[in-house]
Protein backbone atom coordinates (compact mmCIF):
# COMPACT_ATOMS: atom_id res chain seq x y z
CA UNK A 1 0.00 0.00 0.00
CA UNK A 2 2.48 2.38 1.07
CA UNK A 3 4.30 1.74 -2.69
CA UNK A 4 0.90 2.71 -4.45
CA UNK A 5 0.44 5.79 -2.10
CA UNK A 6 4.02 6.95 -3.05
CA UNK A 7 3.14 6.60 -6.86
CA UNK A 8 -0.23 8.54 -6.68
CA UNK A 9 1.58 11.06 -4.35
CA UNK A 10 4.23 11.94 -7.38
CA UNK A 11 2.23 11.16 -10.18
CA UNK A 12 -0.36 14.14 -8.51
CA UNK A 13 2.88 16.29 -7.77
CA UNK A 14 4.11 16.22 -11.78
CA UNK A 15 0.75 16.52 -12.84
CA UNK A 16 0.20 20.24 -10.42
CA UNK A 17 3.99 21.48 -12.43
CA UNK A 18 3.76 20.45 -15.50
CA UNK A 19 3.11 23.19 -17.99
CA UNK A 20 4.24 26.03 -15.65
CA UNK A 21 7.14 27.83 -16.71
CA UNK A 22 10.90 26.80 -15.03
CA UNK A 23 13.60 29.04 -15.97
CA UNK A 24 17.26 28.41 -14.14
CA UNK A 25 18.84 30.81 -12.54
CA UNK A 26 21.66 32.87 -14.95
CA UNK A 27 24.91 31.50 -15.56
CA UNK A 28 27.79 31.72 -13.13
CA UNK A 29 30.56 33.55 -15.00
CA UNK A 30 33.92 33.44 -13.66
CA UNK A 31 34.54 37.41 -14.62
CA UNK A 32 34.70 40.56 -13.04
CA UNK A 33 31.16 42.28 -14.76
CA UNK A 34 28.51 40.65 -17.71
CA UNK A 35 25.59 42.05 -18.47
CA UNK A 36 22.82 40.26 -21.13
CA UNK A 37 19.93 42.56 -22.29
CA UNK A 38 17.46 42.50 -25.22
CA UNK A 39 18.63 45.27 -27.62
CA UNK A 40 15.13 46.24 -28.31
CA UNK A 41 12.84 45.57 -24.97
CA UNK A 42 16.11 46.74 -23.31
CA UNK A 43 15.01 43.83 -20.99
CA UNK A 44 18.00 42.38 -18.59
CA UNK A 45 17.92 38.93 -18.77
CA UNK A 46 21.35 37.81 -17.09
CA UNK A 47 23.71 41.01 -14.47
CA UNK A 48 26.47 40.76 -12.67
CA UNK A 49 28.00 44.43 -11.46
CA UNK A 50 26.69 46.21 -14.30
CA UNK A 51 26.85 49.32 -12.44
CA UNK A 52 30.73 48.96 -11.17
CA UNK A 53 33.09 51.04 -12.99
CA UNK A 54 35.78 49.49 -14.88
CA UNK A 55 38.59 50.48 -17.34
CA UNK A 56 37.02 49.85 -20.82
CA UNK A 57 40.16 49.00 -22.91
CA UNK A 58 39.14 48.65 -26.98
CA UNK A 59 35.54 48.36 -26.05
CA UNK A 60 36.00 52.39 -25.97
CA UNK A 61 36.22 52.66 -29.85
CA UNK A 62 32.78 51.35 -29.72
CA UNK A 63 32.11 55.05 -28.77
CA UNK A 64 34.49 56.42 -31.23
CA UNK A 65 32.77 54.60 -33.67
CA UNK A 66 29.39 55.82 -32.49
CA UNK A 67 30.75 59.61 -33.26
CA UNK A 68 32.50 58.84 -36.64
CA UNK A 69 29.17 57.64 -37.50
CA UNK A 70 27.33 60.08 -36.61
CA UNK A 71 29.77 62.45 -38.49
CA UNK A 72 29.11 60.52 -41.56
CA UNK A 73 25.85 60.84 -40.88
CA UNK A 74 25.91 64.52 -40.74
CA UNK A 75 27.87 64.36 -43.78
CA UNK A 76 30.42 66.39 -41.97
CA UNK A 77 32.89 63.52 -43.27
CA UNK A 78 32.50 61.22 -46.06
CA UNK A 79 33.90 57.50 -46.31
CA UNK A 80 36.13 58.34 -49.51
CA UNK A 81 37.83 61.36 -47.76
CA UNK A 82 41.45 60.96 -47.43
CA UNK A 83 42.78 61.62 -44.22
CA UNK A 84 46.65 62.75 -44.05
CA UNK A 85 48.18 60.54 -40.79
CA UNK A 86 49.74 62.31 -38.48
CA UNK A 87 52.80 61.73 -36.14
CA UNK A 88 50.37 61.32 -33.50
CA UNK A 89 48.25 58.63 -34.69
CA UNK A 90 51.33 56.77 -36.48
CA UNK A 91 53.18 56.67 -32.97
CA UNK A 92 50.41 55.05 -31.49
CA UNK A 93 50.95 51.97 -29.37
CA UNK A 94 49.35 48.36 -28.48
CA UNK A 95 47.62 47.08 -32.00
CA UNK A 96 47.59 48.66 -34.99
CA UNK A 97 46.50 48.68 -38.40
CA UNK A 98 50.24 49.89 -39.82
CA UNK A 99 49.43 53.12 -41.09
CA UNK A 100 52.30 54.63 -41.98
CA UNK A 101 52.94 58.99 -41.05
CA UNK A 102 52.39 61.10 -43.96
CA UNK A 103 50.28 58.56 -46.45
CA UNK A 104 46.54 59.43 -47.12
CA UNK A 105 44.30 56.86 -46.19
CA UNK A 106 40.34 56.57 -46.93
CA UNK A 107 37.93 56.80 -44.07
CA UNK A 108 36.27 54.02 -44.72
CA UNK A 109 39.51 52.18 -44.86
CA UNK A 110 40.03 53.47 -41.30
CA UNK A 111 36.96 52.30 -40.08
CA UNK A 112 37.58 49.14 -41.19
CA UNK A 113 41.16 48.99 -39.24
CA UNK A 114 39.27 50.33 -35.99
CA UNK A 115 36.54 47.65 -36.19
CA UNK A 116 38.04 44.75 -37.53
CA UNK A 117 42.16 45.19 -36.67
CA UNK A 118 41.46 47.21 -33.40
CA UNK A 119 44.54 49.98 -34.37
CA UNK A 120 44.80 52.43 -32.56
CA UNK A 121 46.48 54.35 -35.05
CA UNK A 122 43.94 54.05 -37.42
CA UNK A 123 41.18 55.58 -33.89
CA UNK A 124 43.11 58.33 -33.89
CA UNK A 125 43.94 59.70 -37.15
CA UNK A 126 39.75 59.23 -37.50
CA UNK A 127 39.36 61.36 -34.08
CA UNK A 128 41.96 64.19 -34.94
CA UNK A 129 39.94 63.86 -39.05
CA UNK A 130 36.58 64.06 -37.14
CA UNK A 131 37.10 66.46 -34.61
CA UNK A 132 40.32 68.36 -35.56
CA UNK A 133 42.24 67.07 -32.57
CA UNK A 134 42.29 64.19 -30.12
CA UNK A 135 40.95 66.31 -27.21
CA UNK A 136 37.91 67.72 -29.18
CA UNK A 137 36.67 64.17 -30.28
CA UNK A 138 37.25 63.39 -26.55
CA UNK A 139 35.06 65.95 -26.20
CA UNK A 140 32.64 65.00 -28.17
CA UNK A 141 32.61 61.24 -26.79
CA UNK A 142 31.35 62.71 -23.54
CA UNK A 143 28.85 64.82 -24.78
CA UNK A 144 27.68 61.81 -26.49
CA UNK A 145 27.81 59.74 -23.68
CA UNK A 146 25.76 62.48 -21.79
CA UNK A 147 23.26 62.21 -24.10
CA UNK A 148 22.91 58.10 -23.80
CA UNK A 149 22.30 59.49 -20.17
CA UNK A 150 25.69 56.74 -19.36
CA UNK A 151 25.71 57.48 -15.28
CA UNK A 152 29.40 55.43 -15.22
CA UNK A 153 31.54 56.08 -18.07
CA UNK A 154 34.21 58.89 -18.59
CA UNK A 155 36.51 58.65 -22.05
CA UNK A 156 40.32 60.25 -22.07
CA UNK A 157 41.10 58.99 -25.27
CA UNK A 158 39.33 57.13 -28.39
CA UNK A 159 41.56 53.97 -28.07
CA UNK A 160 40.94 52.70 -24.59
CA UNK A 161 44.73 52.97 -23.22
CA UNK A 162 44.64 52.82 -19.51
CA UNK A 163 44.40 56.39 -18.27
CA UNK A 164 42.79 57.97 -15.05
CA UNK A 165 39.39 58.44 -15.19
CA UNK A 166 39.41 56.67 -18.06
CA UNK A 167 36.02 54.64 -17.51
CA UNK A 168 32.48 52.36 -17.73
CA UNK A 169 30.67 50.30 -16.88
CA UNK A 170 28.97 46.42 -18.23
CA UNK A 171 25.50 47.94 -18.60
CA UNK A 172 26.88 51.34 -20.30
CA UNK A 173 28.70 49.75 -22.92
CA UNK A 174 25.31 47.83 -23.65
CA UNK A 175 23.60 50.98 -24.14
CA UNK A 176 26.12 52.09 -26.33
CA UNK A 177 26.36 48.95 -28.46
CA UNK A 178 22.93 48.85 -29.08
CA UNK A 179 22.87 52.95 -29.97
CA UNK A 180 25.40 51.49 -32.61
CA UNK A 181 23.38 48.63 -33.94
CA UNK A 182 19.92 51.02 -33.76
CA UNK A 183 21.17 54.31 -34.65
CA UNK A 184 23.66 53.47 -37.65
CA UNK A 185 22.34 50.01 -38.94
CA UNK A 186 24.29 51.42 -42.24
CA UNK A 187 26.97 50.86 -41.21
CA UNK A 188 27.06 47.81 -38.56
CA UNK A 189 27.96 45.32 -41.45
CA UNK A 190 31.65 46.18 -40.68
CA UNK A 191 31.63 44.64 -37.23
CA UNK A 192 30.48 41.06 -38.65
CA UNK A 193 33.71 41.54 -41.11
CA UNK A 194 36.66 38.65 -40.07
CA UNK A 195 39.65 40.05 -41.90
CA UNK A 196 40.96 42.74 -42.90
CA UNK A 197 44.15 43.78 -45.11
CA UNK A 198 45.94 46.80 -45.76
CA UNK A 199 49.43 47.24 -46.90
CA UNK A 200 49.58 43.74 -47.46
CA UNK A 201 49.09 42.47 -43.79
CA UNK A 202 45.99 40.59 -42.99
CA UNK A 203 44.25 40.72 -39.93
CA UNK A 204 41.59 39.11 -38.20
CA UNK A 205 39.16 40.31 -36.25
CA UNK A 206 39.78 40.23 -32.63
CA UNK A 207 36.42 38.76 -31.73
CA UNK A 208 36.30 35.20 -32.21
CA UNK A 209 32.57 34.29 -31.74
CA UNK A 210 32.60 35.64 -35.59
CA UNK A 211 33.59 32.27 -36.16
CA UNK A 212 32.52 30.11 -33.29
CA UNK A 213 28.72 30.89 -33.46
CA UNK A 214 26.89 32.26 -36.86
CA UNK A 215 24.07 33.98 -34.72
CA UNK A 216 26.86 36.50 -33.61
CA UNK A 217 27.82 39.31 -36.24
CA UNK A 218 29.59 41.99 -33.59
CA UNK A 219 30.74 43.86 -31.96
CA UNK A 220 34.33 44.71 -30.32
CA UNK A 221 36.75 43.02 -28.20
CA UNK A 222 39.48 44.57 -25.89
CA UNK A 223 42.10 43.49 -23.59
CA UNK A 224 44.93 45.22 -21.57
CA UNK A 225 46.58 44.14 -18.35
CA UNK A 226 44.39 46.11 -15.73
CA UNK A 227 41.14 45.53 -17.83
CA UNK A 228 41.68 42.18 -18.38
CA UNK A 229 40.13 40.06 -21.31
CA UNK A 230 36.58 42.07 -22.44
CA UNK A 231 33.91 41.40 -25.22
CA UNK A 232 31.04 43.26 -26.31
CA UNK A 233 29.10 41.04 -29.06
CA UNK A 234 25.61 41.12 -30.20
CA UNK A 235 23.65 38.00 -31.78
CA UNK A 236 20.38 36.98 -33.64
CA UNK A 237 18.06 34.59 -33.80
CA UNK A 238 14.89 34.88 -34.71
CA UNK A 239 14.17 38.85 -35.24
CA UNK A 240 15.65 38.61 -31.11
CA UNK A 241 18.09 40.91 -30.98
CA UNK A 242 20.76 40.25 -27.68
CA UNK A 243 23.71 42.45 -26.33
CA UNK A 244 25.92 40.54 -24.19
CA UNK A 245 29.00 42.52 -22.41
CA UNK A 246 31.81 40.32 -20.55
CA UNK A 247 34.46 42.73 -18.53
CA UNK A 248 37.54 41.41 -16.90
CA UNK A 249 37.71 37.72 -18.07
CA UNK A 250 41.22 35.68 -17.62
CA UNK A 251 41.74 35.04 -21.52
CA UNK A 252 40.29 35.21 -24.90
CA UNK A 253 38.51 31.62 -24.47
CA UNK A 254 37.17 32.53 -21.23
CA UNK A 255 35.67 35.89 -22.92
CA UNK A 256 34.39 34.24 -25.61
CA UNK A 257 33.14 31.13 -23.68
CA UNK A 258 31.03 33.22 -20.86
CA UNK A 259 29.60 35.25 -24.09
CA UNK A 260 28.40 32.50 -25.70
CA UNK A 261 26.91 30.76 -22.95
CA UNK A 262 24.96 34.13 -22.30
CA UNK A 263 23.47 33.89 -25.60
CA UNK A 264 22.69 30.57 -25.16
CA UNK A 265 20.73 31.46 -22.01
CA UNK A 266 19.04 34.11 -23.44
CA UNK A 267 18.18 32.52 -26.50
CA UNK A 268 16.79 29.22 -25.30
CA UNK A 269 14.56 30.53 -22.63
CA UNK A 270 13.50 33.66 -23.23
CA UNK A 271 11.65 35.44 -26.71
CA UNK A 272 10.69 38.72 -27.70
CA UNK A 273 8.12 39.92 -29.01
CA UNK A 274 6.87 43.46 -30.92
CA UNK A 275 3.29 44.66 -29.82
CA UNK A 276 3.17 47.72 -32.00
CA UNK A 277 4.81 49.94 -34.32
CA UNK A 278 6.62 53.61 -34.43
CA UNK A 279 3.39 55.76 -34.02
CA UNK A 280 0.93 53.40 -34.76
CA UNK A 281 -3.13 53.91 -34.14
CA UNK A 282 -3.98 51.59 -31.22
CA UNK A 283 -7.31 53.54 -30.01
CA UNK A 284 -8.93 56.77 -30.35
CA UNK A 285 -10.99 59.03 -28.05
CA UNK A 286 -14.02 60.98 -28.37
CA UNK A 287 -13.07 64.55 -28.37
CA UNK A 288 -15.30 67.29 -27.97
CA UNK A 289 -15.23 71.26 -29.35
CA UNK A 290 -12.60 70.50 -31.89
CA UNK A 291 -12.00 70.33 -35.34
CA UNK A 292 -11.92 66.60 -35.41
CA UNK A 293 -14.09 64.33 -33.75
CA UNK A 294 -11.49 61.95 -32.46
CA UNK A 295 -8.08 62.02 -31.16
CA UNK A 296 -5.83 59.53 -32.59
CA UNK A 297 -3.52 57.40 -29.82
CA UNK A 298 -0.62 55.80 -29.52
CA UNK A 299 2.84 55.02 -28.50
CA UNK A 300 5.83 57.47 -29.51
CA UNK A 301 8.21 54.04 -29.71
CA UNK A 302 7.93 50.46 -30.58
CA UNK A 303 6.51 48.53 -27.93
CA UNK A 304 8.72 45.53 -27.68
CA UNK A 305 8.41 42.70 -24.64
CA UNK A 306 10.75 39.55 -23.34
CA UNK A 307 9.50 36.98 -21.01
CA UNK A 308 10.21 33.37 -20.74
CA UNK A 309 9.48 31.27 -23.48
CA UNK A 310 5.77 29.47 -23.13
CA UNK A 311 4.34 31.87 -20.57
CA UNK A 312 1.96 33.72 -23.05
CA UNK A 313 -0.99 32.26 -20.89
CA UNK A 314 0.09 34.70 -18.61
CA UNK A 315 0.29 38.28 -20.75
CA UNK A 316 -2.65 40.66 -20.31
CA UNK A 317 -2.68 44.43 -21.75
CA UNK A 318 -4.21 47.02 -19.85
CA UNK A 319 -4.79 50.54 -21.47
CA UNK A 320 -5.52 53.51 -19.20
CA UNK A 321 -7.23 56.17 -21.47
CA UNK A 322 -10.04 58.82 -20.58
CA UNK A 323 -13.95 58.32 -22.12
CA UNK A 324 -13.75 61.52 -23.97
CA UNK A 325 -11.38 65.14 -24.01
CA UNK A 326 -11.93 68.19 -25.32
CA UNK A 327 -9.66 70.78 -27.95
CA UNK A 328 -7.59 71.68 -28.52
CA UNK A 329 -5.16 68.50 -28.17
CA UNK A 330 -1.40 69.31 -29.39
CA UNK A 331 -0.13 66.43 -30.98
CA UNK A 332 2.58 64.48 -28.25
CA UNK A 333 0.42 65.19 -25.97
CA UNK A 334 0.58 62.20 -22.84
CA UNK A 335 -3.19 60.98 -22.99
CA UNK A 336 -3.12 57.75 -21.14
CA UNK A 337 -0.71 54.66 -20.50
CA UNK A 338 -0.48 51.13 -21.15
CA UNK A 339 1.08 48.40 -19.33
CA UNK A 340 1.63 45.17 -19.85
CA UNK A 341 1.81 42.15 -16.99
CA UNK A 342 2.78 38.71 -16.73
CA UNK A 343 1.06 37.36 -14.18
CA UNK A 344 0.78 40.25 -11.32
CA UNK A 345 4.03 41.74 -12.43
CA UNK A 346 4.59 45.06 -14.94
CA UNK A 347 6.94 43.93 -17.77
CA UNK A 348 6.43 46.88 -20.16
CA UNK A 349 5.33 50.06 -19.30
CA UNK A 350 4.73 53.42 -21.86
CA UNK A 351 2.74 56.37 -22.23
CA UNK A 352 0.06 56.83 -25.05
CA UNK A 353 0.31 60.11 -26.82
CA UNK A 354 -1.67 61.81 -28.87
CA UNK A 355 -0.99 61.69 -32.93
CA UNK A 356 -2.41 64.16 -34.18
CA UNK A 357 -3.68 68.06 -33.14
CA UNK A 358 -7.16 68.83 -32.86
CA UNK A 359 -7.91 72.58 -32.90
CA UNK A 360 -11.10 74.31 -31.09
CA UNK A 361 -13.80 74.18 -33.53
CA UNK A 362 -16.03 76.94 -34.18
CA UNK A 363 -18.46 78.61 -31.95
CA UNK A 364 -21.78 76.85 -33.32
CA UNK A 365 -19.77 72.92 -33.37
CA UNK A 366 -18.74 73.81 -29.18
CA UNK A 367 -21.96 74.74 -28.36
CA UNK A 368 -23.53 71.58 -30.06
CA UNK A 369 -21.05 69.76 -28.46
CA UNK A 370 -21.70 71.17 -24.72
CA UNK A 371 -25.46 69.74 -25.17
CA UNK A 372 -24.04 66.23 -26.88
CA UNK A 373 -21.43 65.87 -23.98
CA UNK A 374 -24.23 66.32 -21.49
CA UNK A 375 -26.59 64.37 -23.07
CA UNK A 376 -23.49 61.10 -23.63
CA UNK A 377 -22.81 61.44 -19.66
C-alpha cells in the first residue's frame, strides 16, 4: 500500500507542475562584470555588477565609432575622404592597423582597421579627421555619452589605453552597443567583417565568436593588463536581438566562452516579441469642441516585450485612457498609458500620446457639443 500511495503522491505532484514555466537561474561567470539585455525591450535577462566602474580597454572605440558615425551621418565627413596621418596617430601603441605617417588613407579604410584590426592608429587619425584634434573628439565622446544618459563612463582617449578616469561600466557599454546597432544600422555590417588587409598584412578580427557561433555578427573586443580580457558582441536569432557585455575575463577563451553561454541562455529561454509599431493607431478618443471628432492614440516608440518562453498564458494588456477630451489637443500630448503584466508583475510600461492636433472648432460645433457631452454622460 504504502508503494501505491508513493506513486499517486508523485504522479499528482508532476501533474500540479507540469506546464508552468521553469527558468534556471543565470549562468555563473567566472569574470569581473557581464551584463545580457534584449537590444530592443532593453530587458536584462542575465547582471552581474553592471553598475561597477571598470577600465574599458578597446571596447571604448565602440564610442568612437558611435561619433564617426554620426559624423558621416551629418555628412560632416565622407567614407572616400582621405585623411593625411599624423605623427600622432602613427606613434600610437598596443595594435595597430600599420598606417604609416604622412600617407593618405580613406575613411572608410580606417573604419575598417578600428573595427576589424582594433589599431589604434587608425582611432586616432579618424578622431583628430573628425574632430580636428584628439581632445575635441574626446570631447565629443562625452557629450555623447551624456546624451545616452551613461551614469558610469568617462573617455580620455578614443583607443581605450589605460588612463585615469578613463572609464564604464557592463551595462553602459550595452547601451552604447545597441545605440550602434539602432542608430547606424548602415553601417554595422563592418563589425560582422573577419579580416581585414591593408598594406599587405591581414588581420583578423579580434572577436572570435565571428567564427565560433553564426548567430553573432559583432561587436568589439578589448584586452589590456588592468582591464583584463573584455567582449562586447551582439547576436540573432529569430528577429531577437541580444547584447551581451563580458568585462575582466582571464583570456580570450574565457571571454568568448562566458559570451556564448549568455546567448545561449538568453536565446533558449526567453523570446521577444513586438506589440506595436513607431506611431501606430492603437485607439482613439471621443473629443469634444474641436475640429476633429477623435483624437488619434498611440505610443511614440515600438513597444517591444521579453518573457520566458511558453508563458503567453500569462500576458494581459491594460490601457488607461479617458472616455472623452476636449480641444484643442497638441499632438505628443501624454493621454493615457499602457502596461503590460505577466502574471501580477509590470513587464512593459509606456505612455500613449496623442498623434495628431485637434484645434477648437467653431463657436456653433462647441456649443452643439456642450449639449451632446451632457446628453453622452
Amino acid at each position: 500500500m504504502r508503494l501505491n500511495f508513493l506513486f499517486v503522491l508523485a504522479f499528482l505532484s508532476s501533474s500540479i507542475f507540469a506546464g508552468q514555466v521553469i527558468i534556471p537561474s543565470q549562468p555563473k561567470l567566472d569574470v569581473k562584470a557581464f551584463i545580457l539585455v534584449d537590444a530592443d525591450s532593453k530587458k536584462i535577462l542575465a547582471a552581474k555588477n553592471i553598475k561597477q566602474k571598470f577600465a574599458p580597454a578597446s571596447l571604448t572605440k565602440m564610442m568612437s565609432m558611435y561619433v564617426v558615425s554620426n559624423a558621416l551621418f551629418n555628412k560632416q565627413i565622407n567614407l572616400h575622404d582621405k585623411v593625411l596621418v599624423s605623427k600622432h596617430a602613427w606613434e600610437q601603441k598596443g595594435s595597430r592597423m600599420f598606417v604609416k605617417f604622412g600617407s593618405k588613407v580613406s575613411v572608410q579604410n580606417l573604419i575598417k582597421g578600428t573595427v576589424v584590426a582594433s589599431g589604434n592608429d587608425s582611432t586616432m587619425a579618424l578622431a583628430e579627421y573628425s574632430a580636428g584634434s584628439e581632445f575635441g573628439f574626446v570631447d565629443m565622446m562625452n557629450n555623447a555619452a551624456e546624451q545616452m544618459h551613461l551614469e558610469n563612463t568617462h573617455f580620455m582617449n578614443p583607443t581605450g589605453m589605460p588612463f585615469d578616469q578613463h572609464y564604464s561600466s557592463a551595462q553602459d557599454l550595452s547601451v552604447i552597443a545597441g545605440h550602434l546597432i539602432k542608430d547606424f544600422p548602415e553601417y554595422y555590417h563592418w563589425y560582422k567583417q573577419k579580416w581585414f588587409t591593408y598594406n599587405k598584412i591581414k588581420q583578423p578580427n579580434r572577436n572570435r565568436l565571428l567564427w565560433r557561433d553564426p548567430l553573432v555578427d559583432g561587436l568589439k573586443t578589448g584586452h589590456t593588463e588592468s582591464a583584463g580580457y573584455c567582449l562586447v558582441a551582439s547576436a540573432k536569432y529569430k528577429g531577437m536581438r541580444l547584447i551581451a557585455v563580458v568585462l575582466g575575463a582571464k583570456s580570450d577563451l574565457m571571454r568568448n566562452t562566458a559570451a556564448k553561454q549568455l546567448f545561449d541562455y538568453g536565446f533558449r529561454f526567453y523570446q521577444t516579441k513586438q506589440l506595436s509599431k513607431d506611431k501606430q493607431v492603437i485607439a482613439k478618443i471621443k473629443t469634444w469642441q474641436g475640429d476633429q471628432d477623435y483624437t488619434l492614440v498611440g505610443l511614440l516608440r515600438p513597444m517591444f516585450i521579453t518573457y520566458p518562453k511558453g508563458a503567453d498564458d500569462g500576458l494581459r494588456l491594460d490601457k488607461v485612457l479617458p472616455k472623452s477630451i476636449s480641444a484643442p489637443v497638441l499632438q505628443g500630448k501624454v493621454v493615457g498609458d499602457v502596461k503590460v503584466f505577466l502574471e501580477n508583475n509590470v513587464i512593459a510600461q509606456q505612455s500613449l500620446i496623442a498623434l495628431n492636433s485637434v484645434r477648437s472648432g467653431g463657436k456653433v460645433k462647441n456649443i452643439l457639443d456642450v449639449f451632446r457631452s451632457w446628453f453622452s454622460g
